[in-house]
N, C-alpha and C. Protein backbone atom coordinates (compact mmCIF):
# COMPACT_ATOMS: atom_id res chain seq x y z
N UNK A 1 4.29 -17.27 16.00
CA UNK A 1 4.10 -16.27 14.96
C UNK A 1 4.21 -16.89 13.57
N UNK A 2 2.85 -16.76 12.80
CA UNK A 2 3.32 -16.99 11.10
C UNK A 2 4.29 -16.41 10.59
N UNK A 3 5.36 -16.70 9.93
CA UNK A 3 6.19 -16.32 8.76
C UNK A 3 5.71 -16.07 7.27
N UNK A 4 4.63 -15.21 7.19
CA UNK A 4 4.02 -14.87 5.50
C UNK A 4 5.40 -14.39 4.68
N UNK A 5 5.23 -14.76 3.28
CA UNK A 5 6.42 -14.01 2.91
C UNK A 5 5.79 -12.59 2.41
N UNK A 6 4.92 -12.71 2.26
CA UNK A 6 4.04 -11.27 2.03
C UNK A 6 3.07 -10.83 2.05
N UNK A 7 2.64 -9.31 3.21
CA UNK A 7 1.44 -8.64 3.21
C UNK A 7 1.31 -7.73 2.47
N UNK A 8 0.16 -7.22 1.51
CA UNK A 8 -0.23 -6.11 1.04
C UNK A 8 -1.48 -5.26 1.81
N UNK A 9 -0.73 -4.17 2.08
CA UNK A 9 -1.55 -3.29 2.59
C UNK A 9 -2.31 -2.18 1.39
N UNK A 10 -4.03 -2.11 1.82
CA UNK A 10 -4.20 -0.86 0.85
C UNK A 10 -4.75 0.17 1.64
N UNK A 11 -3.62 1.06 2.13
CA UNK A 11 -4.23 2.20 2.14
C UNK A 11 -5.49 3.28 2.00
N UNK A 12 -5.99 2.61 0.78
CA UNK A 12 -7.11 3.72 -0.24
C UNK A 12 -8.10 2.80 -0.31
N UNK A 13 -9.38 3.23 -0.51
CA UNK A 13 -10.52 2.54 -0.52
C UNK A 13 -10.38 1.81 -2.29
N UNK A 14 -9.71 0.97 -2.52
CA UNK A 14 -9.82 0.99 -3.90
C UNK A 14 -9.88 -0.81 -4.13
N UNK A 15 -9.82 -0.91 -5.51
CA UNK A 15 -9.84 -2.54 -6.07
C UNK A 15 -8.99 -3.08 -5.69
N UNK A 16 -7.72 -2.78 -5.23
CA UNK A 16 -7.15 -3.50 -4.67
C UNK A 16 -6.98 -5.07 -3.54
N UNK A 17 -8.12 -3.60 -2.83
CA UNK A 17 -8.29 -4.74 -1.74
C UNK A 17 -8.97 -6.10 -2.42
N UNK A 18 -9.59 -5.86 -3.56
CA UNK A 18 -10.43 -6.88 -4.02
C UNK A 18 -9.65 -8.29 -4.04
N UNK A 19 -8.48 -8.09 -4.11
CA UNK A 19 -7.68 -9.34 -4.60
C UNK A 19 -7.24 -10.39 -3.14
N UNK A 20 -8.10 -9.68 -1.87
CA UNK A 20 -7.98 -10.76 -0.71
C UNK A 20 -8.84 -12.20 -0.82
N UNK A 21 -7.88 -13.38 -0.24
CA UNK A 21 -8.41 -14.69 -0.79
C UNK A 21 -8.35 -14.76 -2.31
N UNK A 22 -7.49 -14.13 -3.08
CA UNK A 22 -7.51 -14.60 -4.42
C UNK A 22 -6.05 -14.56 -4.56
N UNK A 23 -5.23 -14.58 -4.17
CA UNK A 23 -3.79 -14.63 -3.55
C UNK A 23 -3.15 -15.13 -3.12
N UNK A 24 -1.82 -15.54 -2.77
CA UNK A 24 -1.10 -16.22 -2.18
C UNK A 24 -0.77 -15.67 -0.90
N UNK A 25 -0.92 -14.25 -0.76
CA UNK A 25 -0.40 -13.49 0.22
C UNK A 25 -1.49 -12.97 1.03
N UNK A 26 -1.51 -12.43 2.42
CA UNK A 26 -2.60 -11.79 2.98
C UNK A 26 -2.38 -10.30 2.90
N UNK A 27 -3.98 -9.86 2.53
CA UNK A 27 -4.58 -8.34 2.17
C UNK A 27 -4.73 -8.37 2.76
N UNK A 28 -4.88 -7.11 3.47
CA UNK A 28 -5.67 -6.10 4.28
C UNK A 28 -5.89 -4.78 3.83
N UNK A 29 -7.23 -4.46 3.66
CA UNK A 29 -8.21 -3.30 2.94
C UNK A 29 -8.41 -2.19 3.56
N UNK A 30 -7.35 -2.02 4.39
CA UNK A 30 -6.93 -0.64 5.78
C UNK A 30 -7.71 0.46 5.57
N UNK A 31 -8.25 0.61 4.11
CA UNK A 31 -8.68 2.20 3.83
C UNK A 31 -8.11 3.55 4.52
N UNK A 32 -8.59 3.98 5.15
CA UNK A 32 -8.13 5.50 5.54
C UNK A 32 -7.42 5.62 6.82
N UNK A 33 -7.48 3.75 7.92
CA UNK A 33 -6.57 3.81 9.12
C UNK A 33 -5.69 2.72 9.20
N UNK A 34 -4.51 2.85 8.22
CA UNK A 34 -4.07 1.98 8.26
C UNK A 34 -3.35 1.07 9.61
N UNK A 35 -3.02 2.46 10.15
CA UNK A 35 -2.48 2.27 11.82
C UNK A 35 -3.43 0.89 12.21
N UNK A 36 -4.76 1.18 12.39
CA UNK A 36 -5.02 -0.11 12.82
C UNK A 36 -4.74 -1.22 12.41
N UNK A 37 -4.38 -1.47 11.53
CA UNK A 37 -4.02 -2.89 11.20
C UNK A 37 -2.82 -3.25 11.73
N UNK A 38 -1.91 -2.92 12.34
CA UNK A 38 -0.48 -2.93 13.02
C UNK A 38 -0.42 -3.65 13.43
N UNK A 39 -1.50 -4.15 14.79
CA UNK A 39 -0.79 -5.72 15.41
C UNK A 39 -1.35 -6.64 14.78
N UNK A 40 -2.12 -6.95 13.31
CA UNK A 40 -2.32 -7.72 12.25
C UNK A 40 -1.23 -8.47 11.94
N UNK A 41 -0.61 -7.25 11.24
CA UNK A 41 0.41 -7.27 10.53
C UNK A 41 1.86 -7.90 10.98
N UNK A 42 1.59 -7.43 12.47
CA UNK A 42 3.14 -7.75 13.05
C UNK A 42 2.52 -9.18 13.47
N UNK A 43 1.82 -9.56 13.66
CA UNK A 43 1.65 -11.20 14.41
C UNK A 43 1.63 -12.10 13.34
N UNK A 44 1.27 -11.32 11.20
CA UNK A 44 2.05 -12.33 10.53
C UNK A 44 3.44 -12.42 10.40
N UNK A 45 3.83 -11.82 10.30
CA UNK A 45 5.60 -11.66 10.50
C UNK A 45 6.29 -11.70 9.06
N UNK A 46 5.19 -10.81 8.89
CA UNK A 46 5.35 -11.30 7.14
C UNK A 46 7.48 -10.45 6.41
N UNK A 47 8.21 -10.99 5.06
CA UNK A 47 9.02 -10.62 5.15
C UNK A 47 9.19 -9.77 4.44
N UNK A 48 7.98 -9.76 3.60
CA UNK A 48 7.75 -8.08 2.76
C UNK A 48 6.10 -7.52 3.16
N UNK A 49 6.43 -6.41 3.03
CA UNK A 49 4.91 -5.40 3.32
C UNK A 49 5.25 -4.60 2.50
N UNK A 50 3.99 -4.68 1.64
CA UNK A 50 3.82 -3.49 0.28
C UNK A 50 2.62 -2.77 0.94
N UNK A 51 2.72 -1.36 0.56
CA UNK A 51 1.83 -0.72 1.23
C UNK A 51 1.16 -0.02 0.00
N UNK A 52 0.07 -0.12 -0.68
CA UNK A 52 -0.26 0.41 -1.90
C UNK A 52 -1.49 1.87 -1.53
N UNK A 53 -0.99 3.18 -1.72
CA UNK A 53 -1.37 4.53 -1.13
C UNK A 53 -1.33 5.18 -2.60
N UNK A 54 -2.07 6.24 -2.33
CA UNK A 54 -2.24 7.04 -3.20
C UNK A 54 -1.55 8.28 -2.42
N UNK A 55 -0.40 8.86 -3.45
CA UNK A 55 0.86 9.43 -3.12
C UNK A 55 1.30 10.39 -4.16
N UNK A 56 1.34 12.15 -3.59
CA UNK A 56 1.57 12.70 -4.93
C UNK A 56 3.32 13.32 -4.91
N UNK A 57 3.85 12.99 -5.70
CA UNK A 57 4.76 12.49 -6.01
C UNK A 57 5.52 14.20 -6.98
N UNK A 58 4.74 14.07 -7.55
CA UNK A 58 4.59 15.15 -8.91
C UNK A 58 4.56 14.10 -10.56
N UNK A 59 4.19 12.92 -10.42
CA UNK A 59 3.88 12.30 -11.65
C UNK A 59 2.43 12.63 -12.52
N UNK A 60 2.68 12.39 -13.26
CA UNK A 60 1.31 12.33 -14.09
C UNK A 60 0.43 11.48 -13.41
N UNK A 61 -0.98 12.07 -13.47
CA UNK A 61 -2.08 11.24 -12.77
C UNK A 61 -2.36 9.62 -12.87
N UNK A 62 -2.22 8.64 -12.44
CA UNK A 62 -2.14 6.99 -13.02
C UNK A 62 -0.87 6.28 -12.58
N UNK A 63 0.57 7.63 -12.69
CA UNK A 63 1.51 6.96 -12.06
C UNK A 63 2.07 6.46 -11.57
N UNK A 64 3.12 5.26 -11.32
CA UNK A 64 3.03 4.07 -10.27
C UNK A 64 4.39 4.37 -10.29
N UNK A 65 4.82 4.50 -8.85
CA UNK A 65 6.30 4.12 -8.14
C UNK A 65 6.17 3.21 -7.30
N UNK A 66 7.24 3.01 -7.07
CA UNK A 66 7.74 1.72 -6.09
C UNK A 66 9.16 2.65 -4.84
N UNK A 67 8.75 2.84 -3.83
CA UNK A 67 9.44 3.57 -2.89
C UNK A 67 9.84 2.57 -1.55
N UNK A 68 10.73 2.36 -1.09
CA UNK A 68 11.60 1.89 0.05
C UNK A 68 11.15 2.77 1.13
N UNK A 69 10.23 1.59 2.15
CA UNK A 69 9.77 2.11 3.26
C UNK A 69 11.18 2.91 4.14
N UNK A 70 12.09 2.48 3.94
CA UNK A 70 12.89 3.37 5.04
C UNK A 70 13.25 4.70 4.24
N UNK A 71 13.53 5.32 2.88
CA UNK A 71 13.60 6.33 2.76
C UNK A 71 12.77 7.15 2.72
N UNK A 72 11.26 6.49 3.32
CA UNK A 72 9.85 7.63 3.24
C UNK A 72 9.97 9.09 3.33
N UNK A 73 10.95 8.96 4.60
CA UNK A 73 10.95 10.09 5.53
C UNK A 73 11.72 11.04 4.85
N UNK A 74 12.26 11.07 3.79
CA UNK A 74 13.63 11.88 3.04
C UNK A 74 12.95 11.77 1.73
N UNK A 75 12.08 11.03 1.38
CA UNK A 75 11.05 11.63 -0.05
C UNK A 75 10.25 12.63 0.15
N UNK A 76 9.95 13.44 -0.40
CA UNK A 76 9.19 15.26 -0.92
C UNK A 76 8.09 14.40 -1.43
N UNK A 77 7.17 13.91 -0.84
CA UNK A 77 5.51 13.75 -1.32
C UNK A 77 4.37 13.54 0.14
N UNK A 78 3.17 13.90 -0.66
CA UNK A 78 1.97 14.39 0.48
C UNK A 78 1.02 13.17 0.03
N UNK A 79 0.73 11.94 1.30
CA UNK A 79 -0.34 10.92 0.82
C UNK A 79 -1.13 11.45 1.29
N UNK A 80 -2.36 10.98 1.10
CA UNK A 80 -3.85 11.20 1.90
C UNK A 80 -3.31 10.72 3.12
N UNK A 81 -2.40 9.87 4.10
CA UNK A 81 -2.11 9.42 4.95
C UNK A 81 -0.94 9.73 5.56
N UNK A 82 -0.26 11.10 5.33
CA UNK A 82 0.74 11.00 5.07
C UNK A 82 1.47 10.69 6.43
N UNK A 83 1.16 11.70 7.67
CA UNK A 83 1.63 11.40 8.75
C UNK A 83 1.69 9.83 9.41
N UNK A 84 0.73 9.32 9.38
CA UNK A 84 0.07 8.09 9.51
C UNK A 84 0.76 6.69 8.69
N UNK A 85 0.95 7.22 7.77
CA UNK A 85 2.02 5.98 6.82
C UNK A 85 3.04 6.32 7.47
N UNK A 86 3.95 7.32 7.39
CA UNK A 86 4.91 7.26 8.36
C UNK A 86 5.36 6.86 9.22
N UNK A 87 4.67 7.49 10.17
CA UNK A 87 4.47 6.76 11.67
C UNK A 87 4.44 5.10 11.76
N UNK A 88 3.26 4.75 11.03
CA UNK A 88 3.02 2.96 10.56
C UNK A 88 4.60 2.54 10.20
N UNK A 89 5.22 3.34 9.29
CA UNK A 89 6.08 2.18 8.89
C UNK A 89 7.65 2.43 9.56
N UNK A 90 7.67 3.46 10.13
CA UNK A 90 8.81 3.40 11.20
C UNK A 90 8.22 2.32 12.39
N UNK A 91 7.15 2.47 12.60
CA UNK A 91 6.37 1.45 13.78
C UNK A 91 6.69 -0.40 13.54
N UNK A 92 6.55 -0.38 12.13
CA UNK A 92 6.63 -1.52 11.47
C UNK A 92 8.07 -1.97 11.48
N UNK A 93 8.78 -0.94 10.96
CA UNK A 93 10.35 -1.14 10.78
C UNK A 93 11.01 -1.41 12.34
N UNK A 94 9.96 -1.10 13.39
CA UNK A 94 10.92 -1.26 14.83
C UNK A 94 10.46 -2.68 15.29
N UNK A 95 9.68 -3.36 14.58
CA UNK A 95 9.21 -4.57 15.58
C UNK A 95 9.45 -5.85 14.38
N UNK A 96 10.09 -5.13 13.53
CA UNK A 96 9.91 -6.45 12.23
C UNK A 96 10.69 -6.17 11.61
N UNK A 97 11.90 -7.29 10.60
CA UNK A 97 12.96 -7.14 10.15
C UNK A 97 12.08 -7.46 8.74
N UNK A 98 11.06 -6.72 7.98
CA UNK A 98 10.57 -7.04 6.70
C UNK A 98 11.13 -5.98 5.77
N UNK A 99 11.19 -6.28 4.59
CA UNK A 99 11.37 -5.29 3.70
C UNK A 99 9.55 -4.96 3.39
N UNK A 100 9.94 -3.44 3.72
CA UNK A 100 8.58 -2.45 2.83
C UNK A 100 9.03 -1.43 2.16
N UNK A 101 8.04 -2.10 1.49
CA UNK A 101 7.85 -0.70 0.17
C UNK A 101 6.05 -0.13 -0.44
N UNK A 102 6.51 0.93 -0.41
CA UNK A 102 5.49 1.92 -1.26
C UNK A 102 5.06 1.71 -2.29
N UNK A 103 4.02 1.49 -2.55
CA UNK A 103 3.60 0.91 -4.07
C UNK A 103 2.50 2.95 -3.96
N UNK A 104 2.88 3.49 -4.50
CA UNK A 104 2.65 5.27 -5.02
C UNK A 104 2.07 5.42 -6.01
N UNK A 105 0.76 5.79 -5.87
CA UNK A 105 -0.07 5.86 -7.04
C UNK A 105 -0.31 7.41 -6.90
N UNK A 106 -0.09 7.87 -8.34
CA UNK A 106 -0.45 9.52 -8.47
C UNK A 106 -1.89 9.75 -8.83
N UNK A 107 -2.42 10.68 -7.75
CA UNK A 107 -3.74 10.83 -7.81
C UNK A 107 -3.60 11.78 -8.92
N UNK A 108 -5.50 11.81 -9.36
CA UNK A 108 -5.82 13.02 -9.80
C UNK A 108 -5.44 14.33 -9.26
N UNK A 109 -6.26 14.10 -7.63
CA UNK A 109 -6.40 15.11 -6.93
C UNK A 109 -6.43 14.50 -5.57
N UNK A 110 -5.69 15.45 -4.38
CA UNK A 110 -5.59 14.77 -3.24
C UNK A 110 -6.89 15.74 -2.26
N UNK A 111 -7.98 15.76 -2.82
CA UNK A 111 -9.29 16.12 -2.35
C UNK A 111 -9.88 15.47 -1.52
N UNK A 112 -9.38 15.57 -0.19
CA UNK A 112 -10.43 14.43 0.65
C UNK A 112 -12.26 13.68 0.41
N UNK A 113 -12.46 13.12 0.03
CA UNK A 113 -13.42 12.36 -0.46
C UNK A 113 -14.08 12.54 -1.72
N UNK A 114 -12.85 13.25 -2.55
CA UNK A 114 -13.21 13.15 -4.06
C UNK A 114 -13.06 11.40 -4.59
N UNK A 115 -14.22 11.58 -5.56
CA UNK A 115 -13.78 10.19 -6.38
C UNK A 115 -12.45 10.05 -7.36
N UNK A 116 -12.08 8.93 -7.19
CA UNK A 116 -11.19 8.32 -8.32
C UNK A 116 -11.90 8.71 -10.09
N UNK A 117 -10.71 9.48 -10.57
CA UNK A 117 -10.81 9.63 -11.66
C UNK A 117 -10.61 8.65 -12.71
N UNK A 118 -11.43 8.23 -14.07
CA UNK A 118 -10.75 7.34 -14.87
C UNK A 118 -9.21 6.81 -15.02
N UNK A 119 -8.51 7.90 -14.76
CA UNK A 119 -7.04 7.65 -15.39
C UNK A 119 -6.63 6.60 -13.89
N UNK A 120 -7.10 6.95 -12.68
CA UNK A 120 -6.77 5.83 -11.63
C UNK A 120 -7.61 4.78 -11.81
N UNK A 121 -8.61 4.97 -11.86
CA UNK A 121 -9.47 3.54 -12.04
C UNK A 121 -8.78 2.56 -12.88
N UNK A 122 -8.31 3.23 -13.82
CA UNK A 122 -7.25 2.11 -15.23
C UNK A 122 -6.57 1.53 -14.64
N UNK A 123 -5.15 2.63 -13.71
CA UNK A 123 -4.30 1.79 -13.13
C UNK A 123 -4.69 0.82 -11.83
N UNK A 124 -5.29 1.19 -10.96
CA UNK A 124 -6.07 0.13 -10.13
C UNK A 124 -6.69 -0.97 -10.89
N UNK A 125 -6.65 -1.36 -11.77
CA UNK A 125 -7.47 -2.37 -12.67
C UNK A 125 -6.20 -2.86 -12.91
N UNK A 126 -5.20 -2.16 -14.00
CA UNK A 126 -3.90 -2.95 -14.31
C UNK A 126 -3.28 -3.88 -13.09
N UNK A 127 -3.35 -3.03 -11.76
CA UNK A 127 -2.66 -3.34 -10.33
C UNK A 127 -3.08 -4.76 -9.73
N UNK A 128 -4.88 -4.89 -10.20
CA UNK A 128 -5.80 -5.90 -9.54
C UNK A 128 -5.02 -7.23 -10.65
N UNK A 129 -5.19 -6.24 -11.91
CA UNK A 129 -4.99 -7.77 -12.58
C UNK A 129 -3.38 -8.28 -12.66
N UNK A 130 -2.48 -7.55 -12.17
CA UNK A 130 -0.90 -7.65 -12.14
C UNK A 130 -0.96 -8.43 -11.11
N UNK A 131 -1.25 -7.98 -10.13
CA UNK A 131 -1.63 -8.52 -8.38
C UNK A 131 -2.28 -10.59 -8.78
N UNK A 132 -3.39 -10.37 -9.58
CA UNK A 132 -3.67 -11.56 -9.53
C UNK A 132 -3.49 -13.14 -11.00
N UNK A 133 -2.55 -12.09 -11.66
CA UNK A 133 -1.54 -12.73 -12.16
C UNK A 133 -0.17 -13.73 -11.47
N UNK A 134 -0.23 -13.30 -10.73
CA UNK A 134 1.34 -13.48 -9.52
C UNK A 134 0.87 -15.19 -9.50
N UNK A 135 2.18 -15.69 -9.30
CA UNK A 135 1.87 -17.69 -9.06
C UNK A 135 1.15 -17.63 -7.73
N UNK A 136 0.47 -18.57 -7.72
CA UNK A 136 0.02 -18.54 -6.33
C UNK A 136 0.45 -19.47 -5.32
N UNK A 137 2.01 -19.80 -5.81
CA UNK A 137 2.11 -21.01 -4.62
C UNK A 137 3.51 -20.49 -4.56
């Protein structure tokens, strides 16, 4: 088994994923099932998993939290994924001693196949270019 020190998962069809191979860490661009990516994930053995979802929270639209995969279940918010992230990261938390966390982006609107509004597009841009700022070694 590889030892990555870190996977980013994206949840959402967004720029994010863009930043695979431009990284130090391995992406995966899960979009809408993240579940599948599971035995990916567990055969890197990575020691953090960020899971970056669009998550409404009650923030202003653009908003970015940072949430601790084990208190998911005891936070008051509705992802586009919501059951499904769940499930994933108790799944994750039983076969892997990694720290995860929620990277929570406040939608516009949690409209199943509405587009991304400007005010997310910004922060997905800040995220891509924060993301590929990072050292790469």
């Amino acid at each position: 088994m590889l030892n990555t020190p870190m996977v980013v998962i994206t949840a959402m069809k967004s720029r994010i994923g863009r930043i695979s191979g431009r990284v130090a860490f391995k992406v995966f661009d899960a979009g809408p099932s993240p579940e599948n990516y599971l035995g990916k994930i567990i055969k890197e053995n990575p020691q953090t998993i960020l899971i970056a979802d669009a998550v409404d929270f009650g923030g202003k639209p653009g908003e970015v939290r940072l949430l601790e995969g084990g208190s998911i279940e005891t936070v008051n918010f509705f992802s586009t994924h919501n059951s499904s992230i769940s499930l994933a990261i108790n799944y994750l938390q039983s076969r892997l001693a990694a720290d995860i966390i929620v990277l929570a982006i406040q939608p516009q609107t949690l409209v199943f196949g509405d587009t991304l509004s400007g005010t997310i597009e910004k922060t997905l841009t800040q995220l891509e270019e924060w993301f590929l700022a990072l050292p790469k070694g």
